[in-house]
N, C-alpha and C. Protein backbone atom coordinates (compact mmCIF):
# COMPACT_ATOMS: atom_id res chain seq x y z
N UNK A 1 97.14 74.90 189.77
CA UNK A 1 98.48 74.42 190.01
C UNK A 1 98.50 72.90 189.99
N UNK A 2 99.71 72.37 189.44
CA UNK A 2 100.11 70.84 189.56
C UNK A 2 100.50 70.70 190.67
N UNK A 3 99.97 69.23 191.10
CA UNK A 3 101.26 69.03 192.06
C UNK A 3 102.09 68.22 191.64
N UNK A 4 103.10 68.44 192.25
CA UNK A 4 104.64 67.49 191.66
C UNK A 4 104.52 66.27 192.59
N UNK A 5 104.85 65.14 191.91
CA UNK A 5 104.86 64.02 192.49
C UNK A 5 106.58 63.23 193.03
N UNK A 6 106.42 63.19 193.99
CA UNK A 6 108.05 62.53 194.72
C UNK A 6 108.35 61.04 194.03
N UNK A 7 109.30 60.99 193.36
CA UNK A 7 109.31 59.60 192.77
C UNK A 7 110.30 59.30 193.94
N UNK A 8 110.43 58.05 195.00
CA UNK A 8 111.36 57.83 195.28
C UNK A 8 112.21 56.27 194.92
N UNK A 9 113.34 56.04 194.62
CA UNK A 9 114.22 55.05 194.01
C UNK A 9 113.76 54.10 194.69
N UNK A 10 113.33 53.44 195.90
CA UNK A 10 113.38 52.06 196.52
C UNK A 10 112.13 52.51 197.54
N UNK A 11 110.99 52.10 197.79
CA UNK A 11 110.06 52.07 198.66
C UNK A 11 110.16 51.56 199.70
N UNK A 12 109.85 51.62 200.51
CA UNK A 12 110.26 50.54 202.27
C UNK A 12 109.53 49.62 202.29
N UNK A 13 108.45 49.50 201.30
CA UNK A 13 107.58 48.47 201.56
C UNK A 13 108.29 47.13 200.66
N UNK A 14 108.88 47.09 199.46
CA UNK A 14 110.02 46.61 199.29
C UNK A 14 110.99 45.80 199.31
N UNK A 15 111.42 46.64 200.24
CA UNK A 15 112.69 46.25 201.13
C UNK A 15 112.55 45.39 202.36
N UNK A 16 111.02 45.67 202.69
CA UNK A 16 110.71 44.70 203.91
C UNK A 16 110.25 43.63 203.36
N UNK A 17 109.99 43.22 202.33
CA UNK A 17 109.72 41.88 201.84
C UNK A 17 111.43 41.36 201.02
N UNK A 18 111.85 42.22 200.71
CA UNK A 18 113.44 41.38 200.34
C UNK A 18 113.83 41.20 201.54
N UNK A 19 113.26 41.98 202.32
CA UNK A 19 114.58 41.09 203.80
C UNK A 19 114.03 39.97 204.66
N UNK A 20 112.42 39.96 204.41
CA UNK A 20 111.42 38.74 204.77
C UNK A 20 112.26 37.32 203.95
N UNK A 21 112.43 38.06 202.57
CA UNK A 21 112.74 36.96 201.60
C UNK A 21 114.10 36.08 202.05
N UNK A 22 115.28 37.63 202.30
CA UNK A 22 116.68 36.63 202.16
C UNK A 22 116.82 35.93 203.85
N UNK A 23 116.01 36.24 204.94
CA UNK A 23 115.76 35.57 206.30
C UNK A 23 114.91 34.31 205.55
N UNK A 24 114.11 34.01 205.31
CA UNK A 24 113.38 32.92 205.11
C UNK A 24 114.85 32.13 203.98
N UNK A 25 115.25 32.61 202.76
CA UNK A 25 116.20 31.96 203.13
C UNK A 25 117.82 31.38 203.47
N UNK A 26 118.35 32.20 204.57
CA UNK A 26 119.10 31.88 205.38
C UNK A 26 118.44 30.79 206.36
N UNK A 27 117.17 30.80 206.87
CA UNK A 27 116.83 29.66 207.60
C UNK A 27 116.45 28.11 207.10
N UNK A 28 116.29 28.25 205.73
CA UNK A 28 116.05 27.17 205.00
C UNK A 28 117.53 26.44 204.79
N UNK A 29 118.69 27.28 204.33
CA UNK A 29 119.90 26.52 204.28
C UNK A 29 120.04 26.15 205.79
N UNK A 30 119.90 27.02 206.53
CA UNK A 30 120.56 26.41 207.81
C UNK A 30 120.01 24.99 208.01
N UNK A 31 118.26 25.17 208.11
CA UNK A 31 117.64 23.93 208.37
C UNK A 31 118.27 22.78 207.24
N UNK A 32 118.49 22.64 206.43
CA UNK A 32 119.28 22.13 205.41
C UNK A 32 121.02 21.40 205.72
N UNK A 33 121.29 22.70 206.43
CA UNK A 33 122.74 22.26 206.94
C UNK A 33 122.71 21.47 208.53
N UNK A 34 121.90 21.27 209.18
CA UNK A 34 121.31 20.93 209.93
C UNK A 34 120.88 19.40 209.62
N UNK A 35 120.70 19.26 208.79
CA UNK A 35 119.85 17.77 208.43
C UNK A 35 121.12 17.39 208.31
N UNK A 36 122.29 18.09 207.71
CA UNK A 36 123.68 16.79 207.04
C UNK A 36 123.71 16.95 205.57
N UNK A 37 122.89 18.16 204.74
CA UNK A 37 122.98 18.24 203.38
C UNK A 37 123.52 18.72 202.77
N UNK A 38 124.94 19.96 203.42
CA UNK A 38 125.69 20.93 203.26
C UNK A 38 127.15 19.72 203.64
N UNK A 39 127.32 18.68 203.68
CA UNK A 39 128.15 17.94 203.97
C UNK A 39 129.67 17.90 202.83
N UNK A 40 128.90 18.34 201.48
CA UNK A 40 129.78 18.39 200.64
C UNK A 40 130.38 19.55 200.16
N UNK A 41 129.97 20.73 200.73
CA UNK A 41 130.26 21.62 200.84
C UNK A 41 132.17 21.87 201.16
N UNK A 42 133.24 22.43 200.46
CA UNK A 42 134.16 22.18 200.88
C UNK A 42 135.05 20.98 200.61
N UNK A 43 134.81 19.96 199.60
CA UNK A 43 134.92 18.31 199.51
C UNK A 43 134.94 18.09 198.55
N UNK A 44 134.85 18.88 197.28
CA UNK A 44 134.78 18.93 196.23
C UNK A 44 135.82 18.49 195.58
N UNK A 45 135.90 18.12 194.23
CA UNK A 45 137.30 17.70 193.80
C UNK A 45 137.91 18.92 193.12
N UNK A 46 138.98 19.17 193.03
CA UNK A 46 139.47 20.53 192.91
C UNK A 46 139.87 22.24 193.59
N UNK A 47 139.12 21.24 195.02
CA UNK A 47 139.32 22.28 196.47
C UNK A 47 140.98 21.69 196.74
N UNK A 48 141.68 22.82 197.29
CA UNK A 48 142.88 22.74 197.69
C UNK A 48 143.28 22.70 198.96
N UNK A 49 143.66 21.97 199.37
CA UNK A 49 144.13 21.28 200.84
C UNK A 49 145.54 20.90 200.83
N UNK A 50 145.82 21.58 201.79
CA UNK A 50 147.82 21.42 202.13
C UNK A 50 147.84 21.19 203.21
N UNK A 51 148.76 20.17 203.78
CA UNK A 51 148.49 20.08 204.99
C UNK A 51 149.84 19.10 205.75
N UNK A 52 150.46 20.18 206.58
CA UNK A 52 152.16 19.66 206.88
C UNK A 52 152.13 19.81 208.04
N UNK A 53 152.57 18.58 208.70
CA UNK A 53 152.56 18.48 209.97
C UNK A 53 151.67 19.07 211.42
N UNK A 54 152.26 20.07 211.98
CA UNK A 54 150.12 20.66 212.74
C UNK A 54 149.62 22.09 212.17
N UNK A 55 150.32 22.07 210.90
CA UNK A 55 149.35 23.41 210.60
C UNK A 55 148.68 22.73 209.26
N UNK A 56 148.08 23.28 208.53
CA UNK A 56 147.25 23.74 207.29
C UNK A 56 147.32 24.71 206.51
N UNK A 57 146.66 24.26 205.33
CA UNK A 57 146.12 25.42 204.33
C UNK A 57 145.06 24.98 203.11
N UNK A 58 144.11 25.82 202.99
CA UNK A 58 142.94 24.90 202.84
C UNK A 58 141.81 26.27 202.14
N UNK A 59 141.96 26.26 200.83
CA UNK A 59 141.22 27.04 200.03
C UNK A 59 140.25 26.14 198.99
N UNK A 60 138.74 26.22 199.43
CA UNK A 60 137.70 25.75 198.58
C UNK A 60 137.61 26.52 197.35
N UNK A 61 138.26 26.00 196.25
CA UNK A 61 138.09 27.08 195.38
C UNK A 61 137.11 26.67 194.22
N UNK A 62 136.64 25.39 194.13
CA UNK A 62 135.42 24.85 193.12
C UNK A 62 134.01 24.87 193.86
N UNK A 63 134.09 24.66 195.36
CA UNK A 63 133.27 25.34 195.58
C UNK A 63 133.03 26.65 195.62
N UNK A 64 133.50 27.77 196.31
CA UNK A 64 133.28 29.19 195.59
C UNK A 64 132.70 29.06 194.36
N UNK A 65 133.39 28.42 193.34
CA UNK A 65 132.78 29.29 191.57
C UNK A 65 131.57 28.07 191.98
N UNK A 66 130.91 26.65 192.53
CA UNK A 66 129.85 26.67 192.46
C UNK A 66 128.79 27.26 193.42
N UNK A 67 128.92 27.72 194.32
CA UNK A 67 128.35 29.08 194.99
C UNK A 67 128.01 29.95 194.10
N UNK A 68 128.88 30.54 193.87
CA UNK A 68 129.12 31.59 192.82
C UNK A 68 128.00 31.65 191.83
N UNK A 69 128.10 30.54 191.21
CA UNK A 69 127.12 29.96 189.64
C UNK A 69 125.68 30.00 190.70
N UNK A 70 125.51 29.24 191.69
CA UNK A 70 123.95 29.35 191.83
C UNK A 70 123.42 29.99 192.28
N UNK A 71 124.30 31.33 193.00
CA UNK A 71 123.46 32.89 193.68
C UNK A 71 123.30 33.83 192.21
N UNK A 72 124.37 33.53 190.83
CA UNK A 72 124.28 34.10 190.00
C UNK A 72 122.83 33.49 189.58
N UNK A 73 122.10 32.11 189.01
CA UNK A 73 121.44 32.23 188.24
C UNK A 73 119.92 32.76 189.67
N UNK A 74 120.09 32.35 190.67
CA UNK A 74 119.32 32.96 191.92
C UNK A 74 118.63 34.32 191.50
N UNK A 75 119.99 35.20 191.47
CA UNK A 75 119.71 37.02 191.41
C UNK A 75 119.01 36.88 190.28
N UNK A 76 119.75 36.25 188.91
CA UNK A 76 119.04 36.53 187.61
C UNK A 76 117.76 36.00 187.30
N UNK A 77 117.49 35.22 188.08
CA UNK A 77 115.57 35.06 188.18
C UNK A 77 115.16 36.36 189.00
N UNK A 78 115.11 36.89 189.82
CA UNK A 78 114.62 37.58 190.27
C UNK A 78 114.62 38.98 189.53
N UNK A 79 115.53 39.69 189.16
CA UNK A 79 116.11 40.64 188.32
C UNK A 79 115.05 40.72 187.42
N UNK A 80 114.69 39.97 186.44
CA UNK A 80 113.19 39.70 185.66
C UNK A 80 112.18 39.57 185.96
């Protein structure tokens, strides 16, 4: 008799190093945002800021798409 072998989709061993990975870095930006280097974050030219008397309105929207652009080319190194 054969034995049948269990393929399973995602191993745990894995998964405990992607989550080693995206903690190491969440603590690197923080330490980062921490120093004063995340300062421009939000400040961008093309972020939208309204702002009438004591309220606001205030959508970063060039930052997003550059967020955006550097978790995209991020994933796509890894992906390969």
């Amino acid at each position: 008799m054969t034995a049948m072998k269990v393929m399973r989709p995602f191993a745990m061993p894995e998964l405990g190093k992607l989550l080693v990975i995206i903690g190491c870095v969440i603590v690197a930006i923080g330490f980062l945002f921490s120093l004063g280097l995340g300062n421009w974050m939000g400040k961008l030219p093309g972020d939208i800021r309204i702002e009438r008397g004591a309220s606001g309105f205030y959508f970063p929207i060039v930052t997003c798409l550059v967020i955006s652009i550097v978790l995209s080319l991020i994933f796509s190194l890894f992906r390969r």
